[in-house]
Protein backbone atom coordinates (compact mmCIF):
# COMPACT_ATOMS: atom_id res chain seq x y z
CA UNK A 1 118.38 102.16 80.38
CA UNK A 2 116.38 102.12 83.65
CA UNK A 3 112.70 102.28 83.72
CA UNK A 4 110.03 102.70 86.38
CA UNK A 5 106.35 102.55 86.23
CA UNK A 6 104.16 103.46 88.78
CA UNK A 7 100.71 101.98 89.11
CA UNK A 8 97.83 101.67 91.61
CA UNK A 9 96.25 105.22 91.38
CA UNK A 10 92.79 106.30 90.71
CA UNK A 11 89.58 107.58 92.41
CA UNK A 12 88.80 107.18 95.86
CA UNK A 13 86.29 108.58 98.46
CA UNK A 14 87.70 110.38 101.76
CA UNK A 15 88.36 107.68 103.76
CA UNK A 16 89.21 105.28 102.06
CA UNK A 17 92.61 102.89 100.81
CA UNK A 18 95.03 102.86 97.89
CA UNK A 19 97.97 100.97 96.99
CA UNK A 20 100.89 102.20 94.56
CA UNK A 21 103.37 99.99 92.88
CA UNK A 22 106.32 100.72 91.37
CA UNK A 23 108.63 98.43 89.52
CA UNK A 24 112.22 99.69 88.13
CA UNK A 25 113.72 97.58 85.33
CA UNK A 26 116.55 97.72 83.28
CA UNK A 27 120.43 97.02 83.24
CA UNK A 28 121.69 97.73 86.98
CA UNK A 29 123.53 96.16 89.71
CA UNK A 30 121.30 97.61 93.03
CA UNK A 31 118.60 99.99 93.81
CA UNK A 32 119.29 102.14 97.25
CA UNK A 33 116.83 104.28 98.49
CA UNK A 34 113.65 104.01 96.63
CA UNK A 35 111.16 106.99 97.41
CA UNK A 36 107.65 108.08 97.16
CA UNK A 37 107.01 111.79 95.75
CA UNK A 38 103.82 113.85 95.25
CA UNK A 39 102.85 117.27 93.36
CA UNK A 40 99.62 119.22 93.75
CA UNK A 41 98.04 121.08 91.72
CA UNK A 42 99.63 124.40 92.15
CA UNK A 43 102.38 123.36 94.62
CA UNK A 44 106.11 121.84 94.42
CA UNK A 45 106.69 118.39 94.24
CA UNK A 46 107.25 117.05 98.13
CA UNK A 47 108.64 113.73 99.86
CA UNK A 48 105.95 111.24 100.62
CA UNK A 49 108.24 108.46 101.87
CA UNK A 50 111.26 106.45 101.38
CA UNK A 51 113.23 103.56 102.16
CA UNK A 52 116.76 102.27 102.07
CA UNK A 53 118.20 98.78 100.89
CA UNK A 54 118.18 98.14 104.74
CA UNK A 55 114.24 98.76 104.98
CA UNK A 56 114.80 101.80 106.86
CA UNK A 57 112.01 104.02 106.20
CA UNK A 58 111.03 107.28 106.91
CA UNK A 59 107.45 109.38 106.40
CA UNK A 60 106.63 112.62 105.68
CA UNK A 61 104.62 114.05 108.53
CA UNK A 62 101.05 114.94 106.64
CA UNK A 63 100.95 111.08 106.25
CA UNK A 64 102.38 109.77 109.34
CA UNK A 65 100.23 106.86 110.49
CA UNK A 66 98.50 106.89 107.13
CA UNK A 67 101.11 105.21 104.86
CA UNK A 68 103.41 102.38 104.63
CA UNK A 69 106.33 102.12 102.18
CA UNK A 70 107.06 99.02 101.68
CA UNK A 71 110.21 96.93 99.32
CA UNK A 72 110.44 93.83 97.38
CA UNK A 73 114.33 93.60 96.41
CA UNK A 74 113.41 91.12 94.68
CA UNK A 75 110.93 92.34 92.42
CA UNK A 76 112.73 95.66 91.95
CA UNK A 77 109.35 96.95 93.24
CA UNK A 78 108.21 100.16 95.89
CA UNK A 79 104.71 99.80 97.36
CA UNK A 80 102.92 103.06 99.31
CA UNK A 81 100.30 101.91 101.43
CA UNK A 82 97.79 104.90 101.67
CA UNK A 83 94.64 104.70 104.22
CA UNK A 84 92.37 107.27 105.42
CA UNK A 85 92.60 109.32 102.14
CA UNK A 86 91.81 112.85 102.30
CA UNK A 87 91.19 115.37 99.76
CA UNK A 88 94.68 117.01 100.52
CA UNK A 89 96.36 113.61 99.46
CA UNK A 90 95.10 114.68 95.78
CA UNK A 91 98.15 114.76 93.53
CA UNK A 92 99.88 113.24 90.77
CA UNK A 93 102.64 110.73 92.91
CA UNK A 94 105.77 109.68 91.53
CA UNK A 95 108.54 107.36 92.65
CA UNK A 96 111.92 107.33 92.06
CA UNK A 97 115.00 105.21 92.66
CA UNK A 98 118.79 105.38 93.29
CA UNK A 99 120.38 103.08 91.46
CA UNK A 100 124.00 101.57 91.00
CA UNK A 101 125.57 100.78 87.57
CA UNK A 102 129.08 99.93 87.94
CA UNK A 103 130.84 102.44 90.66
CA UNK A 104 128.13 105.19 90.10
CA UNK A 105 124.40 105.73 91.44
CA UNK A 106 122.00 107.57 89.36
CA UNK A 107 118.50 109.00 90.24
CA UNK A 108 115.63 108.17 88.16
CA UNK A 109 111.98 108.94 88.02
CA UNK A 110 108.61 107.69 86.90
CA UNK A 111 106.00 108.77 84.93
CA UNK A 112 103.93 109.50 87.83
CA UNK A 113 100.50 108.02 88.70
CA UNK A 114 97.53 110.41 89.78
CA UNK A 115 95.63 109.97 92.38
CA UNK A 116 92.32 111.80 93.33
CA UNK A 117 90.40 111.60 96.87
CA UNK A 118 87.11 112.75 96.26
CA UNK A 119 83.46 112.09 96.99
């Protein structure tokens, strides 16, 4: 059984700074890409940003220059930097990994953790 829990979100004015963790536990041998999701109210759930095992990373335009993703293989654990909040970066974001157990790589989501960018 693989878990992960996302935490870090809340209630922030425009402008300002948030930063999401997510830790995956469980029985596994390696995560691969770990990734950063988002769903509005009202709208399909869309790529925020991920990152391979390498540290290769790559953004999703809207949040270009905004956002870091960030690894700790170590730890098991995705960060997502978020500056210069705006109201459009409202949503519930979840993360989700690719992970190996013996020869085969499985997909796995968290819970989600909302986030809100209001004044």
């Amino acid at each position: 059984q693989v878990q992960l829990v996302e935490s870090g979100g809340g209630l922030v004015q425009p402008g300002g700074s948030l930063r999401l963790s997510c830790a995956a536990s469980g029985s596994f041998a390696s995560i691969n890409t770990m990734a950063w999701y988002r769903q509005a109210p009202g709208k399909q759930r869309e790529l925020v940003a991920q990152i391979t095992s390498s540290g290769s990373e790559n953004y999703a335009d809207s949040v270009k220059g905004r956002s870091t993703i960030s690894r700790d293989n170590a730890k098991n654990t995705v960060y997502l930097q978020m500056n210069s909040l705006k109201p459009e970066d409202t949503a519930v974001y979840y993360c989700n990994a690719r992970v190996r157990i013996d020869r085969n790589a499985y997909l796995y989501w968290g819970q989600g953790t909302r986030v809100t960018v209001s004044s």
